[in-house]
C-alpha atoms as a PDB file:
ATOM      1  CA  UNK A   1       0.000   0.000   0.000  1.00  0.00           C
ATOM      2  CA  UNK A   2       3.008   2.325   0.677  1.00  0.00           C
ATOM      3  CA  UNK A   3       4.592   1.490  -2.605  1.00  0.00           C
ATOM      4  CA  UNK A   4       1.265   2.078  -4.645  1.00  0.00           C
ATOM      5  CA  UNK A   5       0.917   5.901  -2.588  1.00  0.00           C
ATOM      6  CA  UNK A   6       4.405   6.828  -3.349  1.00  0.00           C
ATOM      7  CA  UNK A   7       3.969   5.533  -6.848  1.00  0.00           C
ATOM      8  CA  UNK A   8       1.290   8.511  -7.095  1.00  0.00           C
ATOM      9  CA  UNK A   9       2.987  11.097  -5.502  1.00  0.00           C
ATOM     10  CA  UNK A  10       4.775  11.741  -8.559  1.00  0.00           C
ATOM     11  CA  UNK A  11       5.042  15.428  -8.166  1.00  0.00           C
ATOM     12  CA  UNK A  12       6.871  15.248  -4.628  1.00  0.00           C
ATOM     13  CA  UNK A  13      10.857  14.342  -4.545  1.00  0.00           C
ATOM     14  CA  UNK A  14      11.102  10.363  -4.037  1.00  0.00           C
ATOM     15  CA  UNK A  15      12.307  10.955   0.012  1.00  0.00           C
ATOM     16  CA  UNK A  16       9.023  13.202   0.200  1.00  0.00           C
ATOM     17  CA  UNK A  17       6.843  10.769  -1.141  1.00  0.00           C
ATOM     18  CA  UNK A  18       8.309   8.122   0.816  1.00  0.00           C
ATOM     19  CA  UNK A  19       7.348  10.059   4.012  1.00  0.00           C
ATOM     20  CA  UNK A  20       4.157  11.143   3.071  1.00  0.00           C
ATOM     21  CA  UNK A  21       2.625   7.663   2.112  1.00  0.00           C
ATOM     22  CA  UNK A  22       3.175   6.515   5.547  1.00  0.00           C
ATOM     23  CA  UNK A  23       1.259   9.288   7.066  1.00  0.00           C
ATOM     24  CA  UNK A  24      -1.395   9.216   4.424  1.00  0.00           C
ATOM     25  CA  UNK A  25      -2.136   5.793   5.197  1.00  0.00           C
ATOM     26  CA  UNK A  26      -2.214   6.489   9.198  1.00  0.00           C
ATOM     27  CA  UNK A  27      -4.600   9.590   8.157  1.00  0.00           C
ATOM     28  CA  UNK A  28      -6.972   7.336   6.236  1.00  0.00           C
ATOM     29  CA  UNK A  29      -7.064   4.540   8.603  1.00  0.00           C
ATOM     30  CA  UNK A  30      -7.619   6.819  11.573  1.00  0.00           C
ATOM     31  CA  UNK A  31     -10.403   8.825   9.689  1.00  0.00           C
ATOM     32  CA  UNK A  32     -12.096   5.696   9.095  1.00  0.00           C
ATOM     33  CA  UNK A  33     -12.198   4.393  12.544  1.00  0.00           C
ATOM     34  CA  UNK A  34     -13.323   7.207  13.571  1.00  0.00           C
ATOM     35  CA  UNK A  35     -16.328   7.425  11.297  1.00  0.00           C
ATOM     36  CA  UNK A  36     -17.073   3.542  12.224  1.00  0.00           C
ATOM     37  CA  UNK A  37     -16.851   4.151  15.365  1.00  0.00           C
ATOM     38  CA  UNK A  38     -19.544   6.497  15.992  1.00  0.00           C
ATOM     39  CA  UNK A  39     -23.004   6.696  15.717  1.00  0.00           C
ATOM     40  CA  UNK A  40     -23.577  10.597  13.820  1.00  0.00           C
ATOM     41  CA  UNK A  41     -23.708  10.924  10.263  1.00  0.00           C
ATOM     42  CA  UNK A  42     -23.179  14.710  10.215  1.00  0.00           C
ATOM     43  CA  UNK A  43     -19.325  13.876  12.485  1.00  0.00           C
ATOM     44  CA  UNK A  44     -19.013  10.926  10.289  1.00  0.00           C
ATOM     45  CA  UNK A  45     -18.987  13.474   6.947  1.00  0.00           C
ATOM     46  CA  UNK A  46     -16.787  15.733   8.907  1.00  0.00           C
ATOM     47  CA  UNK A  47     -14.143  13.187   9.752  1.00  0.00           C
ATOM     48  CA  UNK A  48     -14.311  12.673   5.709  1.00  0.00           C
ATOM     49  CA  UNK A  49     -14.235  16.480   5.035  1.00  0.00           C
ATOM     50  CA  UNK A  50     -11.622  16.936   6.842  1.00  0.00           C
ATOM     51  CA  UNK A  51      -9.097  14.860   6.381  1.00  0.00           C
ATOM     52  CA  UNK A  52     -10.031  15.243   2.478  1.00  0.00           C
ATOM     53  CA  UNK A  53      -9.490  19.033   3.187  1.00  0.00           C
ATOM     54  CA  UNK A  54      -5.907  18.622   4.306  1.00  0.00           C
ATOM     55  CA  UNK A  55      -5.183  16.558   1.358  1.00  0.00           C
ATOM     56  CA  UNK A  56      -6.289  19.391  -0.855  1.00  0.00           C
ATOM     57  CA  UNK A  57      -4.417  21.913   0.829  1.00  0.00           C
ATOM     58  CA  UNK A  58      -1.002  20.022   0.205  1.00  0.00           C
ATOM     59  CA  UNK A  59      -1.338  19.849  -3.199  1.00  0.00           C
ATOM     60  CA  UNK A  60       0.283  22.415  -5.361  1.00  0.00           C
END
């Protein structure tokens, strides 16, 4: 999964990328627990929001 993230990260130097994937994959993991893990659709879509939101502000 790391491998397949830094693959796509083909606008970052290769040590970036290979940092970033790691911390993508935490960010996604932890977002979804999260929304699993409770019981409010509106904080569920905010969990999603969010960490969709910091992904968007990283790019260019």
């Amino acid at each position: 999964m790391t491998a397949l993230i830094e693959s796509r990260l083909s606008e970052q130097t290769e040590s970036n990328a290979h940092e970033a994937a790691p911390l993508m994959i935490s960010t996604m993991v932890g977002t979804l627990m999260l929304a699993l893990a409770v019981d409010d659709p509106e904080l569920c879509d905010a969990f999603r929001k969010a960490a969709l939101k910091l992904y968007a502000s990283q790019e260019g």
